[in-house]
C-alpha atoms as a PDB file:
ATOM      1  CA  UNK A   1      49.831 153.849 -66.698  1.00  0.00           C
ATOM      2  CA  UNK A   2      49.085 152.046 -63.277  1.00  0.00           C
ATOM      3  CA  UNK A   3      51.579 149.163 -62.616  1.00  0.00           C
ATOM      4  CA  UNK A   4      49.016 147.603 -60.186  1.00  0.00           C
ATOM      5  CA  UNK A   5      48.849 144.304 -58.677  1.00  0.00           C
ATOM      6  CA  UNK A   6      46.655 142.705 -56.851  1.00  0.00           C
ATOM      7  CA  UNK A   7      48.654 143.139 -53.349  1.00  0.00           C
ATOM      8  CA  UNK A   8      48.313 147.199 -54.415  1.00  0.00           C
ATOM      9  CA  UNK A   9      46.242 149.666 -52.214  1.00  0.00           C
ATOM     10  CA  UNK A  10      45.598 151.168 -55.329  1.00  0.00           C
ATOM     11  CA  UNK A  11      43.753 147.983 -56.521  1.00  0.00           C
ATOM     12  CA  UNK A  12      42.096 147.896 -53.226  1.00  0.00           C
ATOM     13  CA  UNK A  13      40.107 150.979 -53.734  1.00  0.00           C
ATOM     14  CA  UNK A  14      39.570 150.802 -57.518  1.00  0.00           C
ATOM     15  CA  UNK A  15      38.190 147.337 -56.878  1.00  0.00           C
ATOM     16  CA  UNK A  16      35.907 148.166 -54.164  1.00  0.00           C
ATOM     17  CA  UNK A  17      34.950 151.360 -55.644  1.00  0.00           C
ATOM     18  CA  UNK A  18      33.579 149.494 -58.474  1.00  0.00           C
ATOM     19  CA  UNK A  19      31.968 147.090 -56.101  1.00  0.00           C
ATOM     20  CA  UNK A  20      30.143 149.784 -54.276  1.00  0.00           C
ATOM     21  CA  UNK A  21      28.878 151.268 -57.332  1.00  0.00           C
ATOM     22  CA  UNK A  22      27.297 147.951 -58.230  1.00  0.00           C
ATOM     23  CA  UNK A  23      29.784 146.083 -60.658  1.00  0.00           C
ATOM     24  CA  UNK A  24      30.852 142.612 -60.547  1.00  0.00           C
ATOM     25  CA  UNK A  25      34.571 143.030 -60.145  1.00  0.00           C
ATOM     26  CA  UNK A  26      37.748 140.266 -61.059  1.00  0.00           C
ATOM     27  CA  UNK A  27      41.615 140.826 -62.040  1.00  0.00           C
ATOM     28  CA  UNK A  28      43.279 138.067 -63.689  1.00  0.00           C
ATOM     29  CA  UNK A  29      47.271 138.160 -64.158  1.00  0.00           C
ATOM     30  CA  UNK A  30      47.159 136.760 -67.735  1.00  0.00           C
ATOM     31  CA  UNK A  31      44.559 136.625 -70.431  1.00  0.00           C
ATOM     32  CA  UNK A  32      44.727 133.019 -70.643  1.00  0.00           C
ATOM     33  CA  UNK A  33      43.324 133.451 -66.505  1.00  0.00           C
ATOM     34  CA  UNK A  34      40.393 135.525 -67.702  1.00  0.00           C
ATOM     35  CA  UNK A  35      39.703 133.507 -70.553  1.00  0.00           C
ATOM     36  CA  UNK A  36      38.898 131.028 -68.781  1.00  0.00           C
ATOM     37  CA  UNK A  37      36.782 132.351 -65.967  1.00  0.00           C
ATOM     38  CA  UNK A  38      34.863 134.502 -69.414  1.00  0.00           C
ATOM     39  CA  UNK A  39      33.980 131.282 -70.652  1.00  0.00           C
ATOM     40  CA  UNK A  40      32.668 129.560 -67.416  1.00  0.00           C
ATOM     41  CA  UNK A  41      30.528 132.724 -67.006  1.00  0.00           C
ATOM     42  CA  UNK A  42      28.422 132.529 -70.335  1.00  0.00           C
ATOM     43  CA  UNK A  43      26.092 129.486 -70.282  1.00  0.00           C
ATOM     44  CA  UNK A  44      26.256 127.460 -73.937  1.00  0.00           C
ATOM     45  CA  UNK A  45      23.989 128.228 -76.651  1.00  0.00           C
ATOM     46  CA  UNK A  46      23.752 131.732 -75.645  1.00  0.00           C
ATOM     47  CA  UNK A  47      24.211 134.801 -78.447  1.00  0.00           C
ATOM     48  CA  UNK A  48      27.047 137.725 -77.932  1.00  0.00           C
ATOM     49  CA  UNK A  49      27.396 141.020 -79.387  1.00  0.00           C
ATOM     50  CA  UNK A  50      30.468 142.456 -79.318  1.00  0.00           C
ATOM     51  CA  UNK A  51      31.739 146.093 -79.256  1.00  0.00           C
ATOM     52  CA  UNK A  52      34.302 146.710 -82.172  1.00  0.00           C
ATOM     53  CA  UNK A  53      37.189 146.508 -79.380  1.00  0.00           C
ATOM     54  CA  UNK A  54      41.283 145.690 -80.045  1.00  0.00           C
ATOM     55  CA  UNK A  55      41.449 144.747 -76.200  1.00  0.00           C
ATOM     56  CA  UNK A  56      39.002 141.668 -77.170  1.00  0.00           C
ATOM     57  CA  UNK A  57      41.249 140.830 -79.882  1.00  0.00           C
ATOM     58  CA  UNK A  58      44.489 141.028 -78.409  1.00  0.00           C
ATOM     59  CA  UNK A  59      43.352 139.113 -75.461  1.00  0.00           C
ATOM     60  CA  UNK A  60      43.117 136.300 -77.437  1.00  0.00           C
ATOM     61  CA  UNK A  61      38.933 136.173 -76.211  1.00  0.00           C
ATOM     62  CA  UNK A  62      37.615 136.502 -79.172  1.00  0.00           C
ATOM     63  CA  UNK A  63      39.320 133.747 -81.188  1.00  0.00           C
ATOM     64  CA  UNK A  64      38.998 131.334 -77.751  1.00  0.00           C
ATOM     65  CA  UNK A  65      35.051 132.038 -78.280  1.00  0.00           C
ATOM     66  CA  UNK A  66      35.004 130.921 -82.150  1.00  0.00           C
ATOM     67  CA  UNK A  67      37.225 127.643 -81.350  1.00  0.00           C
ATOM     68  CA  UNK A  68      34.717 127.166 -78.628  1.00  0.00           C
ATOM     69  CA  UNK A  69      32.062 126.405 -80.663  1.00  0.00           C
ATOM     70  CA  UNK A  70      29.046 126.879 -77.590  1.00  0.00           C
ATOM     71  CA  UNK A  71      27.957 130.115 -79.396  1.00  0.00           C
ATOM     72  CA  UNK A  72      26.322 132.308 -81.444  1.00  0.00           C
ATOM     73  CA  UNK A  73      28.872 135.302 -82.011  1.00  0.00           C
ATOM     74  CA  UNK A  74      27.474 138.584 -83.425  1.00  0.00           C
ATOM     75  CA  UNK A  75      30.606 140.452 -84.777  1.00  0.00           C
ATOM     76  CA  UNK A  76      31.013 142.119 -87.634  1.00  0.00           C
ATOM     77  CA  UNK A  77      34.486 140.178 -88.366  1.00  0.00           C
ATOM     78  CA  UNK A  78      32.479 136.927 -88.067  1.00  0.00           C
ATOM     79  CA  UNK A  79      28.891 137.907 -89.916  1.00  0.00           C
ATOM     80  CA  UNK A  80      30.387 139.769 -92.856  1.00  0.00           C
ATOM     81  CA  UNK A  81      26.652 138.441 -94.445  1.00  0.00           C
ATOM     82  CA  UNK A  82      24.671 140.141 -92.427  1.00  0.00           C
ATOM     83  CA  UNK A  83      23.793 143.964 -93.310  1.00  0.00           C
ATOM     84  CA  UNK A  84      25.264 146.008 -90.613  1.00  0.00           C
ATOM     85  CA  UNK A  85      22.336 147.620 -89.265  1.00  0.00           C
ATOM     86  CA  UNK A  86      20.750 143.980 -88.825  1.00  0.00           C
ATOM     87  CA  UNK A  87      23.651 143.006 -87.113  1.00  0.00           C
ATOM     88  CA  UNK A  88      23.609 145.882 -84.969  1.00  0.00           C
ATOM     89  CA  UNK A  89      20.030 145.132 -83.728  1.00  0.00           C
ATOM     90  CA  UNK A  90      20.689 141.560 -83.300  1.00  0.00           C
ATOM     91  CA  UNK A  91      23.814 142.157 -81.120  1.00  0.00           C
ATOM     92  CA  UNK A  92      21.371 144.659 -78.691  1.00  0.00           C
ATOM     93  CA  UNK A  93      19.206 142.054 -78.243  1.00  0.00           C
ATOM     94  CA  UNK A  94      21.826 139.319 -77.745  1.00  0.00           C
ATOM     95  CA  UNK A  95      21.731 137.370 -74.357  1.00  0.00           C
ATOM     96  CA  UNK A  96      25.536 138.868 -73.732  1.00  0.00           C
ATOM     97  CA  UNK A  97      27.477 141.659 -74.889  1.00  0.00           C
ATOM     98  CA  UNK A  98      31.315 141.813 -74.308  1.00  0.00           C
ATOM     99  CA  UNK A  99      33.123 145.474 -74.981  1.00  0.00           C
ATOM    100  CA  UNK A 100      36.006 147.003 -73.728  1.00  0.00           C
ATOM    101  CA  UNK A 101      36.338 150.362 -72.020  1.00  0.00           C
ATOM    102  CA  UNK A 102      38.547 153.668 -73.200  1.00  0.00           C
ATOM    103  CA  UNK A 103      38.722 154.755 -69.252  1.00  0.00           C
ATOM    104  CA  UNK A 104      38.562 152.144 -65.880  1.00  0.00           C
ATOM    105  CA  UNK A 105      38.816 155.334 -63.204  1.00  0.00           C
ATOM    106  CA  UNK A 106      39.916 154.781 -59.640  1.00  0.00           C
ATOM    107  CA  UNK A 107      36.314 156.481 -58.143  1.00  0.00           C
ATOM    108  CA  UNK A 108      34.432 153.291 -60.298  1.00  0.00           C
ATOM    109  CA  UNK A 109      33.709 155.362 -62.940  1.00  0.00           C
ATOM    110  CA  UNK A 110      33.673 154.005 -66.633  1.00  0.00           C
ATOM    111  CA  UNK A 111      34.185 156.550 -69.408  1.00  0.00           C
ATOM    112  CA  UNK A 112      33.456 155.803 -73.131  1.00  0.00           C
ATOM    113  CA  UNK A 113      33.258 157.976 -76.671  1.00  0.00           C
ATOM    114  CA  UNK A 114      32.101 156.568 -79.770  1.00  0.00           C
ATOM    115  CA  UNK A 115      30.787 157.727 -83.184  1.00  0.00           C
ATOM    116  CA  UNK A 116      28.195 155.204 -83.898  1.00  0.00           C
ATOM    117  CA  UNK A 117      27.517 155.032 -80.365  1.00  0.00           C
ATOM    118  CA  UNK A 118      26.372 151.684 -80.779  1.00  0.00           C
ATOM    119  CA  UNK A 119      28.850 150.423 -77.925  1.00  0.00           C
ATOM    120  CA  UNK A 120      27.714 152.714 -75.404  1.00  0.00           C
ATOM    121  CA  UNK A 121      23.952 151.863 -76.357  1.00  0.00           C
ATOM    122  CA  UNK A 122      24.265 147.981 -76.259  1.00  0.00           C
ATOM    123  CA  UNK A 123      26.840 148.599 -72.727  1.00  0.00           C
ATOM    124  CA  UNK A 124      23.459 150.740 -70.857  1.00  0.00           C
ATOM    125  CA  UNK A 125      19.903 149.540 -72.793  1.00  0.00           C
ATOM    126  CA  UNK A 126      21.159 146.573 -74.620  1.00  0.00           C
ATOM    127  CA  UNK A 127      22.093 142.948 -73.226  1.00  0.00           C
ATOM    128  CA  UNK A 128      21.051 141.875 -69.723  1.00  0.00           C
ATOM    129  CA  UNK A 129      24.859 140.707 -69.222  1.00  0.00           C
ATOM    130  CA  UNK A 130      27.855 142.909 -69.915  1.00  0.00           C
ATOM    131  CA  UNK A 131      31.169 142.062 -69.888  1.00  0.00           C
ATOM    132  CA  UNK A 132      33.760 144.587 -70.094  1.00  0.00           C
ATOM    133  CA  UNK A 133      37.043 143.017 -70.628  1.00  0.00           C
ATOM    134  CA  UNK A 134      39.871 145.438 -69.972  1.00  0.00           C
ATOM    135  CA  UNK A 135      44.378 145.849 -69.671  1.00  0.00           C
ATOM    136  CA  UNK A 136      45.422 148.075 -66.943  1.00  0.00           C
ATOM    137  CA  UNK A 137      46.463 150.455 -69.410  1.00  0.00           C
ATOM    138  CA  UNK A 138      42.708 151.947 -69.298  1.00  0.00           C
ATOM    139  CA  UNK A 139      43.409 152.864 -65.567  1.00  0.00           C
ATOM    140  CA  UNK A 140      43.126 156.570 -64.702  1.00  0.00           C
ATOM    141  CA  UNK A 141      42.289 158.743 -61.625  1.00  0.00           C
ATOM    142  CA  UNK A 142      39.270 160.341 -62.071  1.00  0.00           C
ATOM    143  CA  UNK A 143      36.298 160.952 -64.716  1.00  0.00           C
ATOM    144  CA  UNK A 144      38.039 164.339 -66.640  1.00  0.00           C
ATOM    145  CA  UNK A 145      41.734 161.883 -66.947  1.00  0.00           C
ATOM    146  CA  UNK A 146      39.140 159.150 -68.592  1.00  0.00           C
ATOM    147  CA  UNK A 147      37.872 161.764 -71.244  1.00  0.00           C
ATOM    148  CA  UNK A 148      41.779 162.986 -71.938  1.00  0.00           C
ATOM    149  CA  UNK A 149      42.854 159.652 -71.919  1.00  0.00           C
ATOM    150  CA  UNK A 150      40.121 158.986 -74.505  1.00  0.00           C
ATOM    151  CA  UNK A 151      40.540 161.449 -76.984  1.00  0.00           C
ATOM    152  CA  UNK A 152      44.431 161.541 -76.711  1.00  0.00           C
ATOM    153  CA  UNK A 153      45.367 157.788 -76.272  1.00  0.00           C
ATOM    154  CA  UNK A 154      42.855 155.834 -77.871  1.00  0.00           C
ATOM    155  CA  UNK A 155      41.065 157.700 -80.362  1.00  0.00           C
ATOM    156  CA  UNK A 156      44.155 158.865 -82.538  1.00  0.00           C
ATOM    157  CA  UNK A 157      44.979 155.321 -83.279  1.00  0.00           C
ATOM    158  CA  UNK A 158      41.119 153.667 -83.553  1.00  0.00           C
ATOM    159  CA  UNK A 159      40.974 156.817 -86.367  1.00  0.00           C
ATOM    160  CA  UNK A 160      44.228 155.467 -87.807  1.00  0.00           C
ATOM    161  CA  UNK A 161      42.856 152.218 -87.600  1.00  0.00           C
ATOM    162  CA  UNK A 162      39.666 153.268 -89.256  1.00  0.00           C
ATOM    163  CA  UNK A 163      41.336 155.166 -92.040  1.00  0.00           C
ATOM    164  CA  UNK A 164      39.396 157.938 -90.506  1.00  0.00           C
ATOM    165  CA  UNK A 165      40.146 161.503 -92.005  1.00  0.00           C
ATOM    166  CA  UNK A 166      40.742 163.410 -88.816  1.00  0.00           C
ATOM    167  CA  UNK A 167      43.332 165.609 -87.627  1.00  0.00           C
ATOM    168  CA  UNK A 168      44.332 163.471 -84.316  1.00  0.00           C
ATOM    169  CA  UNK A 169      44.800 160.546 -87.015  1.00  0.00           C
ATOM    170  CA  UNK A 170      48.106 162.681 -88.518  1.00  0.00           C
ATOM    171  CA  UNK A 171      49.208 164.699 -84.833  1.00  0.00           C
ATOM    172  CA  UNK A 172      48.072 162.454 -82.586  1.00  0.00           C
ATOM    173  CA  UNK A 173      46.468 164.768 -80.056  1.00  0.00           C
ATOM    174  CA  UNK A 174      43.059 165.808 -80.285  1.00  0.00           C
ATOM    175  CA  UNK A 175      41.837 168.841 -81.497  1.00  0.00           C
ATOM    176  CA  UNK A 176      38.101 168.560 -80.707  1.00  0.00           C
ATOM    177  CA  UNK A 177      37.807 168.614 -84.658  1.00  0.00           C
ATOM    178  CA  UNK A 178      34.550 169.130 -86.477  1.00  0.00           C
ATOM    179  CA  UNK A 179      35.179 166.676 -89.011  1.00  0.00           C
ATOM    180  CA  UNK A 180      32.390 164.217 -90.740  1.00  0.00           C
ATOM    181  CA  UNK A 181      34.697 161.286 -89.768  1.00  0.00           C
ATOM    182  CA  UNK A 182      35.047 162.241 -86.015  1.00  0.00           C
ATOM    183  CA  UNK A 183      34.563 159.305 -83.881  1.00  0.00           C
ATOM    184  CA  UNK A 184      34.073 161.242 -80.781  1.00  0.00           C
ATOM    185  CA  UNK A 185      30.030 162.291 -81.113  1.00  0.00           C
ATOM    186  CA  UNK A 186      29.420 160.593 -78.077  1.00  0.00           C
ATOM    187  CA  UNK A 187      30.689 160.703 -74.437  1.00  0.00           C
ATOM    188  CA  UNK A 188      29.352 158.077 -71.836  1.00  0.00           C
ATOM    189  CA  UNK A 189      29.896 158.579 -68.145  1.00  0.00           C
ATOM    190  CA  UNK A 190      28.615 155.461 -66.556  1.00  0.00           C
ATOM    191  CA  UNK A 191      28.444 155.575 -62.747  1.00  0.00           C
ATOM    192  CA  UNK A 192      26.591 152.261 -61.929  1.00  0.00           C
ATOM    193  CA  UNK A 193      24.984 149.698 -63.906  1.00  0.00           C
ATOM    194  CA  UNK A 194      21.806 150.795 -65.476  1.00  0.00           C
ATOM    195  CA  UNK A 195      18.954 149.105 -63.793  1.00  0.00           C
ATOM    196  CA  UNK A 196      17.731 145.299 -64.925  1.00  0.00           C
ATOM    197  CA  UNK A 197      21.900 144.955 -66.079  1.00  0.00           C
ATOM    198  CA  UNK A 198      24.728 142.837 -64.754  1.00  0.00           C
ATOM    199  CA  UNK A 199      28.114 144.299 -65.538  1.00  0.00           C
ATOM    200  CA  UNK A 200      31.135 142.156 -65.299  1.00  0.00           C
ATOM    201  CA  UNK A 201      34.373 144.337 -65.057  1.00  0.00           C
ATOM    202  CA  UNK A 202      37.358 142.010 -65.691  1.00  0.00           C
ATOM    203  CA  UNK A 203      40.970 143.643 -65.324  1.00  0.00           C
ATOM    204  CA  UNK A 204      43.625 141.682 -67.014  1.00  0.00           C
ATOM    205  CA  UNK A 205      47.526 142.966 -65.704  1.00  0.00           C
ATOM    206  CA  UNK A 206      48.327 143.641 -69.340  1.00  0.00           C
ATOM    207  CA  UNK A 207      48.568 146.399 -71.539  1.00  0.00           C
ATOM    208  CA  UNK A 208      45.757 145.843 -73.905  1.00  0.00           C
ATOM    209  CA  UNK A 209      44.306 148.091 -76.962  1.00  0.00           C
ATOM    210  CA  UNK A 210      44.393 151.613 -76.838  1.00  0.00           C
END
């Protein structure tokens, strides 16, 4: 893990590598700091789909929208009524969508796996707005670190989490299984911003989710 601060020449480049690519970039010391700035960026009234992510939990974001109250949250904690694939469609066509990342790499590169895939779908042909909300934890060199970090940090626990039936969920490690309940089906290199997309990195100095 990077211990990087904001007076870092580390943070120097990952930030302006980001910035380069086409990101909207900001670091916040505490949650509570990016809170705050989160929910001065969304106008009220507008709808936000969310990415199944422990970071947005853990930050404390999610629970600050709900007591908010300006709204209309699409998450499958919060809609339990609504049949998943209708809530799925309603949360790609929400006005913002607010994920976290598995890898934030130093060359501005964001890598992602999922099973559904219906993170990495909403994060490039989904919302016009993208927040990706994010400890500095997820920081790694390069894209290849991103993908190892992926399937050997944060996948064994999401699987655990998922009561998923995989062999990383009992070693730990990946072992590029074949197994029905894999959730690594899909890998998503994202080097810029698709096009017609605004994508708001925000780094919290935290350790947040896996």
């Amino acid at each position: 893990m990077y211990n990087i601060n904001i007076m870092d020449a580390k943070f120097d480049i990952l930030k302006s590598n980001f910035i380069k690519r086409g990101y909207n970039f900001s670091y916040f010391n505490t949650s509570a700091e990016a809170i705050q700035y989160i929910l001065s960026l969304i106008p009220k009234n507008k709808s936000i789909g969310f990415g199944g992510s422990v970071t947005v939990k853990e930050s404390g974001l999610l629970d600050a929208l709900i007591d908010s109250q300006n709204y209309k949250l699409l998450h499958r904690d919060i809609c339990p009524e609504i049949p998943q694939e209708e809530l799925y469609s309603l949360m790609h066509n929400a006005d913002w969508y607010i994920a976290s990342t598995n890898a934030l790499c130093m060359t501005g590169d964001l890598v992602n796996i999922d099973g559904r895939a219906n993170r990495v779908a909403a994060m490039l042909n989904g919302p016009k707005n993208v927040i990706i909300v994010c400890g500095v934890n997820k920081i790694v060199n390069d894209i290849q670190a991103g993908i190892d970090r992926t399937r050997n940090v944060a996948s064994p626990p999401n699987c655990r989490r998922l009561n998923k039936k995989t062999p990383c969920a009992v070693t730990g490690v990946c072992s590029y299984c074949n197994s029905p309940d894999t959730i690594c089906k899909a890998t998503l290199i994202q080097h810029h911003p698709t096009t017609g997309s605004s994508v708001y990195i925000v780094l919290i100095n935290q350790n947040l989710g896996y």
